[in-house]
N, C-alpha and C. Protein backbone atom coordinates (compact mmCIF):
# COMPACT_ATOMS: atom_id res chain seq x y z
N UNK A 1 -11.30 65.27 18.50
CA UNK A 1 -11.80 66.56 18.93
C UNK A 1 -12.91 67.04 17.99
N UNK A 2 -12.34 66.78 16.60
CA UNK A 2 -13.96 67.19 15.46
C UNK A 2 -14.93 66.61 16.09
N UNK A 3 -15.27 65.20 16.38
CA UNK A 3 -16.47 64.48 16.54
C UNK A 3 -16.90 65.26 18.10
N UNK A 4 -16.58 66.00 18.87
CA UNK A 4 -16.63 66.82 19.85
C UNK A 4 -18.41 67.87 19.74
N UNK A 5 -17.64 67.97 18.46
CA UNK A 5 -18.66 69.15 17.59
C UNK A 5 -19.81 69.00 18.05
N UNK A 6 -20.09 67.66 17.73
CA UNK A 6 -21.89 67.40 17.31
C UNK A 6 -22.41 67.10 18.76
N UNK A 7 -21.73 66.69 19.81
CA UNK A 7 -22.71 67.06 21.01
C UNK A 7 -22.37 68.23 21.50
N UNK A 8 -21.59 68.51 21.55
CA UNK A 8 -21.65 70.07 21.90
C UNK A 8 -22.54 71.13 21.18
N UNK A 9 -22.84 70.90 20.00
CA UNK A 9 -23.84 71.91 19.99
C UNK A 9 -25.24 71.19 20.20
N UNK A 10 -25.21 69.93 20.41
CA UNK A 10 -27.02 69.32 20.90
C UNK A 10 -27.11 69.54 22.08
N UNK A 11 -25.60 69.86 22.72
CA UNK A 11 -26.34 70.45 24.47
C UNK A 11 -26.16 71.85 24.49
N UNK A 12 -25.30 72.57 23.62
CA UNK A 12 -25.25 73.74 23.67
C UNK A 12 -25.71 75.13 22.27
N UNK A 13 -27.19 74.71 21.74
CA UNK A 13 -27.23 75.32 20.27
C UNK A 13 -27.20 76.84 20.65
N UNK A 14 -27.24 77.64 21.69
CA UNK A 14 -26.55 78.59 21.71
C UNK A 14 -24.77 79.23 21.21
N UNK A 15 -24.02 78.08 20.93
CA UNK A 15 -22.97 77.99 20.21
C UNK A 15 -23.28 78.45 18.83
N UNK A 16 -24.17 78.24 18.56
CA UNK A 16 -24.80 78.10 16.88
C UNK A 16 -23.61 79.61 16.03
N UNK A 17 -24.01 80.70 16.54
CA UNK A 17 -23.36 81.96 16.05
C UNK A 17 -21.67 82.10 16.28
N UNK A 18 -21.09 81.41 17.04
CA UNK A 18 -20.01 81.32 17.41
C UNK A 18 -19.19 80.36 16.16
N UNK A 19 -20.29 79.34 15.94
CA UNK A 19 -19.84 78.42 15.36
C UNK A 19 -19.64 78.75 13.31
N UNK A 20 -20.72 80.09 13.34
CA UNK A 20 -20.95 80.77 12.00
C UNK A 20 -19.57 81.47 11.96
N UNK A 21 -19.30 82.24 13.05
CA UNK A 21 -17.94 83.28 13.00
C UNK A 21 -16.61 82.30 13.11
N UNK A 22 -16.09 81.67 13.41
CA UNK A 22 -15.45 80.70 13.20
C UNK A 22 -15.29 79.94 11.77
N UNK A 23 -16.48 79.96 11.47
CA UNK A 23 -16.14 78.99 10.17
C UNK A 23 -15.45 80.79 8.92
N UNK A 24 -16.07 81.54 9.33
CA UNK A 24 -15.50 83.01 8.55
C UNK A 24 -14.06 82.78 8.48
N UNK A 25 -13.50 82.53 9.46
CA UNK A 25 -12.37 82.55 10.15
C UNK A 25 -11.30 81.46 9.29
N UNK A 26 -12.12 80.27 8.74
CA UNK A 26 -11.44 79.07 8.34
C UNK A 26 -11.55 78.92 6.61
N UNK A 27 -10.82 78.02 6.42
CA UNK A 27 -11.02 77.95 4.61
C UNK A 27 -10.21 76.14 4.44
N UNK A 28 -10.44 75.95 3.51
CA UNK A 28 -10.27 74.26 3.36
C UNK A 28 -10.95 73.63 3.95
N UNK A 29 -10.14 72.06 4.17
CA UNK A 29 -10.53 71.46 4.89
C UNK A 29 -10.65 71.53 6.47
N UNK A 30 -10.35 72.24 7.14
CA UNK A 30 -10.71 72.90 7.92
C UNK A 30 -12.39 73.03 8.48
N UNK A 31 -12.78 74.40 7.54
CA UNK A 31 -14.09 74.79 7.62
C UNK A 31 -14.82 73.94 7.05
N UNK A 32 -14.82 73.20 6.06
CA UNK A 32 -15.55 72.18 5.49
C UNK A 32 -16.29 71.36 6.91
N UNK A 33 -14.81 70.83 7.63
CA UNK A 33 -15.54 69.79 8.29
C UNK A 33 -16.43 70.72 9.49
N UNK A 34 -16.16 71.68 10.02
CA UNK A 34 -17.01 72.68 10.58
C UNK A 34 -18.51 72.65 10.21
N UNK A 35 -18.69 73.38 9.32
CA UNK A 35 -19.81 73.13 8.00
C UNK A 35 -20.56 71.83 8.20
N UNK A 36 -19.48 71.11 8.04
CA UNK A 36 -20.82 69.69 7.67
C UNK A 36 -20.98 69.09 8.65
N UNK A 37 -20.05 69.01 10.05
CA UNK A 37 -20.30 68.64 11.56
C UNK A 37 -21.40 69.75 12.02
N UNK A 38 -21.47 70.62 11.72
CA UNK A 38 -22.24 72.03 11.94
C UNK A 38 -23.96 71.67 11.71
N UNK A 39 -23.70 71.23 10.44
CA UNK A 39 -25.02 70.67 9.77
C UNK A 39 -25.75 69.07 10.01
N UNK A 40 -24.12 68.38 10.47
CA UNK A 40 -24.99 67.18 10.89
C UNK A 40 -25.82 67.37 12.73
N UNK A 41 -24.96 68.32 13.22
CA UNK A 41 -25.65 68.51 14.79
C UNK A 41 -27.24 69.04 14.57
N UNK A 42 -27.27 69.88 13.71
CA UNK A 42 -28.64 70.81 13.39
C UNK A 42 -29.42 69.44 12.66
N UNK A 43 -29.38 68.70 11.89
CA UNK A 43 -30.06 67.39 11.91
C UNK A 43 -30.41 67.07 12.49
N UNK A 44 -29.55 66.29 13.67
CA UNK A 44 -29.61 65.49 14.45
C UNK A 44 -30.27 65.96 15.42
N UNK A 45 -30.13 67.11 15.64
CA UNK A 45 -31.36 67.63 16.81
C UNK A 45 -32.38 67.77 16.55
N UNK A 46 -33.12 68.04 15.14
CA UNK A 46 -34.24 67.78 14.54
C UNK A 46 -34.76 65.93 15.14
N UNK A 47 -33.79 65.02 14.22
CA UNK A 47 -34.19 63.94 14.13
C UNK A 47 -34.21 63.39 15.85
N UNK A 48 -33.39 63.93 16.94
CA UNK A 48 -33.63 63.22 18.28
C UNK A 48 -34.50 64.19 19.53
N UNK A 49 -35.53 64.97 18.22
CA UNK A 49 -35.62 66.22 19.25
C UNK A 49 -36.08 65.83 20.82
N UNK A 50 -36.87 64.48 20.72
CA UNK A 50 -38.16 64.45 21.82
C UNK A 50 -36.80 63.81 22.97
N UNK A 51 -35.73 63.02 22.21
CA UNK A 51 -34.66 62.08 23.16
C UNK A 51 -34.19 63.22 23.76
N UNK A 52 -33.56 64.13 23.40
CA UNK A 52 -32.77 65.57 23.68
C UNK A 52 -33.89 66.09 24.29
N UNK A 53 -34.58 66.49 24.42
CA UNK A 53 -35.57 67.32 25.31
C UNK A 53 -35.47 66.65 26.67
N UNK A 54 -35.65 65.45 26.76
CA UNK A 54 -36.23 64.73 28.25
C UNK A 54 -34.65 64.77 29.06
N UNK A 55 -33.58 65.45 28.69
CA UNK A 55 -32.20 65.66 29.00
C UNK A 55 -32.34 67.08 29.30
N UNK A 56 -33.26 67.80 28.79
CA UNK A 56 -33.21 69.03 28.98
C UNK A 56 -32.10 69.84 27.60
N UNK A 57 -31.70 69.42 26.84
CA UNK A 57 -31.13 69.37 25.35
C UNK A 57 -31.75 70.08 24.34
N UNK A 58 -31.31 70.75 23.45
CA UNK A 58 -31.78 71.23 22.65
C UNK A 58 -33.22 72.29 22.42
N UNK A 59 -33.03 72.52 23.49
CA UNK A 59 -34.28 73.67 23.68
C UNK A 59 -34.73 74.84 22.55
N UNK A 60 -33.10 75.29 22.31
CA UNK A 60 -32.96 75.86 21.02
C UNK A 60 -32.80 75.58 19.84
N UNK A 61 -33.57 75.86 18.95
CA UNK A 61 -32.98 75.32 17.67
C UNK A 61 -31.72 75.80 17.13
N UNK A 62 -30.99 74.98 16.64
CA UNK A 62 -29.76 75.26 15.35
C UNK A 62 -30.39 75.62 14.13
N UNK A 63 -30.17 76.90 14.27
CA UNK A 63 -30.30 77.18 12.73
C UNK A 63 -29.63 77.33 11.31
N UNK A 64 -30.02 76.82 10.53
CA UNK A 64 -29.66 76.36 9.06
C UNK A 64 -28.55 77.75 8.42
N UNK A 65 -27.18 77.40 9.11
CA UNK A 65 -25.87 78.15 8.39
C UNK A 65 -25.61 77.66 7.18
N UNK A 66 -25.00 76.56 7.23
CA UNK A 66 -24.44 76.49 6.05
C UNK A 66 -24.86 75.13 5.09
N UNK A 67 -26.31 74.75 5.02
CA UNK A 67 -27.16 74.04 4.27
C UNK A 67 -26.85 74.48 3.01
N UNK A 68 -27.15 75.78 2.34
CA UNK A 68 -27.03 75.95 1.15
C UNK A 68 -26.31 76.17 0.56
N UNK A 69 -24.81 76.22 1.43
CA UNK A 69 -23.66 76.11 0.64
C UNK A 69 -23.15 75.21 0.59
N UNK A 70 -23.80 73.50 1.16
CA UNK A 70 -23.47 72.44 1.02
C UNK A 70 -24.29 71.84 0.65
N UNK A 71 -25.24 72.66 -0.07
CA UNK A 71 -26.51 71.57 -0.82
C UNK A 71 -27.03 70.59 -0.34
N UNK A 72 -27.68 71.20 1.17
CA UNK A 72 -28.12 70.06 1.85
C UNK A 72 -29.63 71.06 2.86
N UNK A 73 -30.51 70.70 2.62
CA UNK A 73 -31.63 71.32 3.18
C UNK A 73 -32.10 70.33 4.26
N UNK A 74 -32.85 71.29 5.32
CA UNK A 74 -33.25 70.18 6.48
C UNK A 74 -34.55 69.77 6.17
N UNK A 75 -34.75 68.21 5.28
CA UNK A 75 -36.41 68.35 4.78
C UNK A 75 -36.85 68.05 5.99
N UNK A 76 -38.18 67.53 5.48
CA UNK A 76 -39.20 66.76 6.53
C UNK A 76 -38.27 64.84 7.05
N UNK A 77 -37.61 64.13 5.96
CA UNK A 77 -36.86 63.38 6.03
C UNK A 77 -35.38 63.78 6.91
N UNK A 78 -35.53 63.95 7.81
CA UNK A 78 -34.04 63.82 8.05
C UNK A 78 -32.98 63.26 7.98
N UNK A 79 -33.20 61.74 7.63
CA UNK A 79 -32.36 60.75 7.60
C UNK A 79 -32.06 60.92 6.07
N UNK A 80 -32.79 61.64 5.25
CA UNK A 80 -32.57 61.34 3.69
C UNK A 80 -31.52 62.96 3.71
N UNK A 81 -31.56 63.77 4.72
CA UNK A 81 -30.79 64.90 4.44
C UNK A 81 -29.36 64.78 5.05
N UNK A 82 -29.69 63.63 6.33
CA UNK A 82 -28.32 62.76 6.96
C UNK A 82 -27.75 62.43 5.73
N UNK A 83 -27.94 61.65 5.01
CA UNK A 83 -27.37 60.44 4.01
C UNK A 83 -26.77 61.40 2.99
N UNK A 84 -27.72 62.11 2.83
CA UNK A 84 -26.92 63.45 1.28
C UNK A 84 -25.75 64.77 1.94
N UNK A 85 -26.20 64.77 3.27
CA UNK A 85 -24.80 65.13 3.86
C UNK A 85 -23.40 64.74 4.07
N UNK A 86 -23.72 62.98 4.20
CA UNK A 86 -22.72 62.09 4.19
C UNK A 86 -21.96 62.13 2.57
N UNK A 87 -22.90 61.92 1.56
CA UNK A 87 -22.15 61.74 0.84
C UNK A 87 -21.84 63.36 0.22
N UNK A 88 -22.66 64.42 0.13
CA UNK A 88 -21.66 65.91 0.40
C UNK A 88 -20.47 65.80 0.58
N UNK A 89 -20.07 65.31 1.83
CA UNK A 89 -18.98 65.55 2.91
C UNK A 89 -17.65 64.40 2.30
N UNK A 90 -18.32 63.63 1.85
CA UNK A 90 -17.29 62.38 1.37
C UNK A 90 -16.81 62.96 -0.10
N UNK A 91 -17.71 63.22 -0.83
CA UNK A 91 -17.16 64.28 -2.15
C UNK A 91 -16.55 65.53 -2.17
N UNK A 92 -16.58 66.00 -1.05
CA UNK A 92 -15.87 67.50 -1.07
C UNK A 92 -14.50 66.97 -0.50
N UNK A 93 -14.67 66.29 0.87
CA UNK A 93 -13.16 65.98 1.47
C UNK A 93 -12.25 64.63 0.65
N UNK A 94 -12.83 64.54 -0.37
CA UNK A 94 -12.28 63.45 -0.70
C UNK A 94 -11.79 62.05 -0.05
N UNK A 95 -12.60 61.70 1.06
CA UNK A 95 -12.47 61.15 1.90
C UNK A 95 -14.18 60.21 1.95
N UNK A 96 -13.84 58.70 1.47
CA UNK A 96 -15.00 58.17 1.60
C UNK A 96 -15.32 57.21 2.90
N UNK A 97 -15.48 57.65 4.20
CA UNK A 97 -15.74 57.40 5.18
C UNK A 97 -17.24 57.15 5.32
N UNK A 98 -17.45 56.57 6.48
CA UNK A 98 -19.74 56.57 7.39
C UNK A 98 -19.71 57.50 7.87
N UNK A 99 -19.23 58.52 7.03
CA UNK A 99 -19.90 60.01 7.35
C UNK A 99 -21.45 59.86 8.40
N UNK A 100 -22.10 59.02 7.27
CA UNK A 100 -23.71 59.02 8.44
C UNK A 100 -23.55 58.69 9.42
N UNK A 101 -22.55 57.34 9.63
CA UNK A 101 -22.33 56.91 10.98
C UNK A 101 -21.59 57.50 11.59
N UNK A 102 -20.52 58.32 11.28
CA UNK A 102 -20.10 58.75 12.24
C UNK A 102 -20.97 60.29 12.84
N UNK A 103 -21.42 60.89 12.21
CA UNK A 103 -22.37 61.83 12.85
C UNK A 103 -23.54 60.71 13.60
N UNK A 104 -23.85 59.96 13.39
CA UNK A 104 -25.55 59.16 14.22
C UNK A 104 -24.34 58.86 15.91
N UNK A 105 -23.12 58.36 15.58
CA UNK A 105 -22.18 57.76 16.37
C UNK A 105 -22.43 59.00 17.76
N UNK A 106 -21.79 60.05 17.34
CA UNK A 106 -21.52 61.06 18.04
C UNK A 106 -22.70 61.56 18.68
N UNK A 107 -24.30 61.53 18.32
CA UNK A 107 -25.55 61.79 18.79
C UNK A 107 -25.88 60.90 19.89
N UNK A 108 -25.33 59.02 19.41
CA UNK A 108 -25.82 58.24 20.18
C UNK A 108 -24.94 58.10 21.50
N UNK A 109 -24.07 58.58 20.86
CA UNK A 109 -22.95 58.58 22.69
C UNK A 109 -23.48 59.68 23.76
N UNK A 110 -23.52 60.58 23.01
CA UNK A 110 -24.39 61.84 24.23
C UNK A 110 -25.31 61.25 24.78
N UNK A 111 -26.52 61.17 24.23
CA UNK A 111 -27.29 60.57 24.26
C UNK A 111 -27.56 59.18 25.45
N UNK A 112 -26.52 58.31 24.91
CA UNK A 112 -26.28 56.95 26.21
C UNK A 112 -25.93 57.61 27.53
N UNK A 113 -25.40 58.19 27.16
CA UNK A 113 -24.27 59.36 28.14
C UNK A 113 -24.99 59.76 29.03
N UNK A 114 -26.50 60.45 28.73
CA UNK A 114 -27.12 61.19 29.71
C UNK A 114 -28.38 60.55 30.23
N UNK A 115 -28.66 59.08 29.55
CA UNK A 115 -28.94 58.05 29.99
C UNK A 115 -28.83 57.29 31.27
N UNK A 116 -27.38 56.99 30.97
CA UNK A 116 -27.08 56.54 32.04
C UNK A 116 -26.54 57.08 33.54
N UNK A 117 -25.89 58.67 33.03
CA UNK A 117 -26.33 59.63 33.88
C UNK A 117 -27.61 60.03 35.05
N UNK A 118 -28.56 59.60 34.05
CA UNK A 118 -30.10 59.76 34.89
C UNK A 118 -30.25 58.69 35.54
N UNK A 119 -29.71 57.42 35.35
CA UNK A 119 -29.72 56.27 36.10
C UNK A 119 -28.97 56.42 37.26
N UNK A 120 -27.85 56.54 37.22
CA UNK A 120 -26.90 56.81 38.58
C UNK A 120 -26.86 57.96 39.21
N UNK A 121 -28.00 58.50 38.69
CA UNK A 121 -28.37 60.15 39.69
C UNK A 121 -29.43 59.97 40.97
N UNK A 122 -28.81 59.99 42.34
CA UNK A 122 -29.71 59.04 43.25
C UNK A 122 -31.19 60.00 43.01
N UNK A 123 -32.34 59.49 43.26
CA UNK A 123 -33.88 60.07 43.28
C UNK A 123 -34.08 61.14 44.86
């Protein structure tokens, strides 16, 4: 259900504020993974903006909640702010998982998803 997160807000970044009051709401590990699923969607819609657009996706931007309380800024690199999120997320939860991969994971399934959607949508 966490990995849920990250396409749901690349099809829905109107969630974005919902997703700020909620994390108010949480403490531990909990909000952590909120936070940094939070931050890998707002990436990832940076880094797939033009793929997400031709879906009609991401129209809105996600804006930058909780970057600076996880020491993670959205540079011009995204993949270098992917990677320092991953390992963020692996040092706080104590949990050394492909954080990167599993956030790229969750982008690329939507993604196939509405792919192949557009394929089996008769013309």
């Amino acid at each position: 259900m966490q990995l849920a997160l990250i396409p749901l807000l690349l099809v829905r970044p109107e969630f974005a504020s919902a997703a700020g009051d909620a994390a108010s709401r949480l403490a531990g590990f909990p909000r952590l993974t909120l936070a940094c699923y939070y931050t890998a969607a707002m990436l990832l819609q940076r880094k797939h903006e033009t793929r997400l657009r031709v879906f009609g996706f991401g129209q809105e931007r996600l804006p930058d909640i909780f970057g600076r309380e996880l020491g993670v800024s959205p540079s011009t690199d995204v993949d270098q702010s992917l990677r320092l999120l991953a390992q963020r997320q692996a040092v706080l939860s104590g949990r050394s998982l492909n954080w990167y991969g599993t956030y790229e994971h969750a982008a690329e399934r939507l993604l196939r998803q509405a792919e192949l959607e557009v394929r089996w949508t008769p013309t």
